[in-house]
C-alpha atoms as a PDB file:
ATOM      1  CA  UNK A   1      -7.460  -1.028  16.416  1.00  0.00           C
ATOM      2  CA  UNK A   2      -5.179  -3.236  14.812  1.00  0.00           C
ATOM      3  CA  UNK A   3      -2.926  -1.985  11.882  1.00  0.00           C
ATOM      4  CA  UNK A   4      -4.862  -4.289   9.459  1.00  0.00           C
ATOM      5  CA  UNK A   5      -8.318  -2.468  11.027  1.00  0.00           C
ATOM      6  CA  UNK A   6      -6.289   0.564  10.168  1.00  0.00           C
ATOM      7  CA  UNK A   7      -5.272  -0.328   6.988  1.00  0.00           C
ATOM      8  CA  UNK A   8      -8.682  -1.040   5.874  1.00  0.00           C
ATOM      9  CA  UNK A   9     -10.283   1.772   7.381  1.00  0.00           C
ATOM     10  CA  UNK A  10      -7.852   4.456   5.617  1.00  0.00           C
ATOM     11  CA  UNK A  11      -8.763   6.645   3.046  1.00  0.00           C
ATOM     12  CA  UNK A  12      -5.049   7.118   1.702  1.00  0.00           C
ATOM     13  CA  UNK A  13      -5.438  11.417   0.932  1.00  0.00           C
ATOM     14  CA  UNK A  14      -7.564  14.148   0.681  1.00  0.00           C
ATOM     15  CA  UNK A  15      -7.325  13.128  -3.413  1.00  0.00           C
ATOM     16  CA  UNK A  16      -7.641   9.952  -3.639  1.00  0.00           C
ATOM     17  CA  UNK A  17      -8.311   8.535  -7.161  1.00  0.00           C
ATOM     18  CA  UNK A  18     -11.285   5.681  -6.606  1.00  0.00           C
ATOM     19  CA  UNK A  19     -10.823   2.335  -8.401  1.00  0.00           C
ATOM     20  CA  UNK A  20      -7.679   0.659  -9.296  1.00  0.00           C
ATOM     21  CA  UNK A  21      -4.964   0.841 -11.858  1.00  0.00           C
ATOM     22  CA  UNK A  22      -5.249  -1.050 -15.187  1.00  0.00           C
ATOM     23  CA  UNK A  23      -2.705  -3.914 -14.925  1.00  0.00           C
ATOM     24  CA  UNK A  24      -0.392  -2.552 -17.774  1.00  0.00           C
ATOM     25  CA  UNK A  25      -0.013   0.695 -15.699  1.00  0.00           C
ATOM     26  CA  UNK A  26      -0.207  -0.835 -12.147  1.00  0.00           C
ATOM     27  CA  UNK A  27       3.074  -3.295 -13.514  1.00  0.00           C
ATOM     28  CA  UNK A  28       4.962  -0.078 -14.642  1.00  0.00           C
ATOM     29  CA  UNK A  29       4.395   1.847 -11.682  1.00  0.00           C
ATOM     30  CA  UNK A  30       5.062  -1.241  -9.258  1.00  0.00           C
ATOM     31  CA  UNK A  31       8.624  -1.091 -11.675  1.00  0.00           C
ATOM     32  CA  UNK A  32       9.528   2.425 -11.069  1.00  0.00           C
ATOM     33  CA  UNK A  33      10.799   4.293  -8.398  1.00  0.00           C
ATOM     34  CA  UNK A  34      10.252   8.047  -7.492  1.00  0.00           C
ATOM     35  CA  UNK A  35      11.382  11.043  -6.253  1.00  0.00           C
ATOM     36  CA  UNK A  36       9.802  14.038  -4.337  1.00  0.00           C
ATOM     37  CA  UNK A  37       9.458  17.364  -6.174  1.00  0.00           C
ATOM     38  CA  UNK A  38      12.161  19.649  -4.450  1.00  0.00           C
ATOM     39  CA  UNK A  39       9.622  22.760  -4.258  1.00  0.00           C
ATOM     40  CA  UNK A  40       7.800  21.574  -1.328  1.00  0.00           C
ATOM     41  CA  UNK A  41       7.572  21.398   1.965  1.00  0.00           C
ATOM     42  CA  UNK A  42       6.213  18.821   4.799  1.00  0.00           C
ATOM     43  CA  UNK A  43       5.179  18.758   8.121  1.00  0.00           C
ATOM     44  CA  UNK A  44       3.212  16.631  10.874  1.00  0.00           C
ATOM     45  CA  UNK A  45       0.367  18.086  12.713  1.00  0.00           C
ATOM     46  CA  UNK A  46      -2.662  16.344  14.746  1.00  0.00           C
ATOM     47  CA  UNK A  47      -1.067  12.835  13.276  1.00  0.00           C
ATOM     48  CA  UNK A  48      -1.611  14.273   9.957  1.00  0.00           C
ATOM     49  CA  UNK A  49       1.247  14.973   7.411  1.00  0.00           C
ATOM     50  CA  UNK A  50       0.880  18.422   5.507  1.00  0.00           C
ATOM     51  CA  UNK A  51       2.186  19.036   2.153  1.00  0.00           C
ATOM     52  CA  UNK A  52       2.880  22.340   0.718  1.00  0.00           C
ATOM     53  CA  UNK A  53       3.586  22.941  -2.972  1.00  0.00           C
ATOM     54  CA  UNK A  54       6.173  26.491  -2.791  1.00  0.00           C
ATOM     55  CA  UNK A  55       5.881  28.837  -5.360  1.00  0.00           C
ATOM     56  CA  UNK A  56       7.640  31.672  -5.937  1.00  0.00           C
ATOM     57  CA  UNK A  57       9.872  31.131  -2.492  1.00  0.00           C
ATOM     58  CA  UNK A  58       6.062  30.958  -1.060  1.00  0.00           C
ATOM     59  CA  UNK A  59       3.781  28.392   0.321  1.00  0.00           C
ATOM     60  CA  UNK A  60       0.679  28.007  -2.197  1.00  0.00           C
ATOM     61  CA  UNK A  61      -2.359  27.230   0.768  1.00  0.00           C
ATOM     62  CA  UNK A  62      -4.628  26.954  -1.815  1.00  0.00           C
ATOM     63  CA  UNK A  63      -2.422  23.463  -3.274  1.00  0.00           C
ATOM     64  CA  UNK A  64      -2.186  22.113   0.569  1.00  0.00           C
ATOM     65  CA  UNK A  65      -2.280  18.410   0.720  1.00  0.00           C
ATOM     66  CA  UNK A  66      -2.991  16.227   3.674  1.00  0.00           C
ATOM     67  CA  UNK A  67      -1.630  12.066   4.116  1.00  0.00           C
ATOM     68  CA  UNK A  68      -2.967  10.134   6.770  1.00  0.00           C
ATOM     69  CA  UNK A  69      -0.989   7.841   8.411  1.00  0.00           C
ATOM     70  CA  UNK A  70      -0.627   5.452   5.820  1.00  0.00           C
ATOM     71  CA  UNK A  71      -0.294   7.915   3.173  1.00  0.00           C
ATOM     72  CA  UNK A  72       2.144   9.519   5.385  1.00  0.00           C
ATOM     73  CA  UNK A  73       3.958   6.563   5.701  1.00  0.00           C
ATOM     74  CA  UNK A  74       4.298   6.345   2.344  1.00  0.00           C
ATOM     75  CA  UNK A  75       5.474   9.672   1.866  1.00  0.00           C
ATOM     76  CA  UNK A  76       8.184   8.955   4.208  1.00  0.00           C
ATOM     77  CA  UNK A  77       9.474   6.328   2.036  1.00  0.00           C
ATOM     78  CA  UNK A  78       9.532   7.703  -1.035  1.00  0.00           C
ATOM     79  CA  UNK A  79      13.077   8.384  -1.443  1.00  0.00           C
ATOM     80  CA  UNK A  80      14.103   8.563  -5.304  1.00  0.00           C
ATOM     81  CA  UNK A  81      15.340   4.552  -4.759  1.00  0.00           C
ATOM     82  CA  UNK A  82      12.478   2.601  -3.755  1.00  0.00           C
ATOM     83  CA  UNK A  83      10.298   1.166  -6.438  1.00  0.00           C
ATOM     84  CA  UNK A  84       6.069   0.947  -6.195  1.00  0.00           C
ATOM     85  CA  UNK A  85       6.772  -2.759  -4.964  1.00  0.00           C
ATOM     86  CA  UNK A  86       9.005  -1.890  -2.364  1.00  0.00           C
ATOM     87  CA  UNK A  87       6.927   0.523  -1.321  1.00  0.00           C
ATOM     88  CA  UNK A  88       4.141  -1.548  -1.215  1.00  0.00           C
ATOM     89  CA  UNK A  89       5.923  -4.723   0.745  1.00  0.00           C
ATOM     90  CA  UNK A  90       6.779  -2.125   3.271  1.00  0.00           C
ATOM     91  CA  UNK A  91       2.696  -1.192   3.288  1.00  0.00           C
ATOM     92  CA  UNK A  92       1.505  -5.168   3.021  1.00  0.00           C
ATOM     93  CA  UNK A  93       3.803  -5.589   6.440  1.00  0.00           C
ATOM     94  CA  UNK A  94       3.369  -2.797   8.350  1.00  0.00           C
ATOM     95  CA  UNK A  95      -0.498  -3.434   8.278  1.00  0.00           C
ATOM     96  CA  UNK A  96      -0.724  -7.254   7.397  1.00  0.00           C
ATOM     97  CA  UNK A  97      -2.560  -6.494   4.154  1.00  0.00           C
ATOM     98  CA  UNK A  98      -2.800  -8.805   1.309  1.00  0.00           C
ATOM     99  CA  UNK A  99      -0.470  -8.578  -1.533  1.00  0.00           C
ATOM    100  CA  UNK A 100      -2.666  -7.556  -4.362  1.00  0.00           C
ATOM    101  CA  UNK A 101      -4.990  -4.966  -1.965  1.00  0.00           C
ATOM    102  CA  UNK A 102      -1.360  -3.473  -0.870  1.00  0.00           C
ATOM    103  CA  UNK A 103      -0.389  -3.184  -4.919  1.00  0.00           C
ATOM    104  CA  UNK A 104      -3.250  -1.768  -5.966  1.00  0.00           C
ATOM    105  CA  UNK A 105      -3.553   0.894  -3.444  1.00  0.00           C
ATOM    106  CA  UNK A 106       0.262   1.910  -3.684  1.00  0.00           C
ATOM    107  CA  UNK A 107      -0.403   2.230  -6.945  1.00  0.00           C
ATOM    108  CA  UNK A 108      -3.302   4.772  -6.762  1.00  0.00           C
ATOM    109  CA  UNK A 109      -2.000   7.092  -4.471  1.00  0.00           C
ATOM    110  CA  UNK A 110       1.657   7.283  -6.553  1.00  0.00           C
ATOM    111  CA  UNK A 111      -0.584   7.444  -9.531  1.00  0.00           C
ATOM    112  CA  UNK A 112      -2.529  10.745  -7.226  1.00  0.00           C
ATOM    113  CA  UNK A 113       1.230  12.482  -5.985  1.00  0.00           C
ATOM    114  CA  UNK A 114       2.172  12.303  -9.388  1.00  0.00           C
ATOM    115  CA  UNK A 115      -1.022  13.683 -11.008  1.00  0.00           C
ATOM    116  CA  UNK A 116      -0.662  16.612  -8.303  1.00  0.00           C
ATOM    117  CA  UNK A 117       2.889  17.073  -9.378  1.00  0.00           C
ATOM    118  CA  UNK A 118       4.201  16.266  -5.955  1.00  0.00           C
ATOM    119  CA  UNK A 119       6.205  13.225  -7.465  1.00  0.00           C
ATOM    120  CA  UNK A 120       8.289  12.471 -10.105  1.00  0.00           C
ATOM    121  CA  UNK A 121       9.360   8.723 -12.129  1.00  0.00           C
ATOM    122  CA  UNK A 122      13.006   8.210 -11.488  1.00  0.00           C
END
């Protein structure tokens, strides 16, 4: 499978919010960059990345989040300096997606980590 195959094929979490952005707040989010929420913890099993909320100095399994690889990817990247767009060129070349489809699915699964409280706006 190629990585556009992949890229197409993906469903980007276990939440995923269907649909895209509105333009307004797909420009903002493309704009911003964000951090990870310090209370949680991540690791890779079965090509999977897990992400546990901690509460309480312990892991809350019933908040347990799972990325797929392009999720994960994502994940990775998101580093409290890289804005939506960067994060999305770094998604539109590492599975030759188009521009706009790369956008508007960046946007949707910040849009998710930060409705789940995993992610914060710089």
């Amino acid at each position: 499978m190629t990585n556009s195959e992949a890229f197409s094929r993906v469903s980007w979490t276990a939440f995923a919010v269907n649909g895209t952005a509105p333009r307004r707040m797909q420009m903002n989010t493309l704009d911003t960059c964000f951090a990870k929420e310090k209370d949680l913890v991540t690791r890779d099993i079965a090509g999977e990345s897990i992400i546990v909320p901690i509460k309480g100095h312990v892991g809350d399994l019933d908040g347990v989040f799972t990325l797929n690889e392009v999720g994960a990817m994502i994940w990775r990247l998101i580093d409290g300096q890289k804005s939506g767009r960067q994060l999305a060129e770094a998604v539109k070349h590492e599975y030759h997606a188009e521009a706009e489809e790369a956008e508007d699915d960046v946007v949707d699964f910040l849009q998710s980590l930060e409705d789940a409280g995993l992610i914060r706006p710089c």
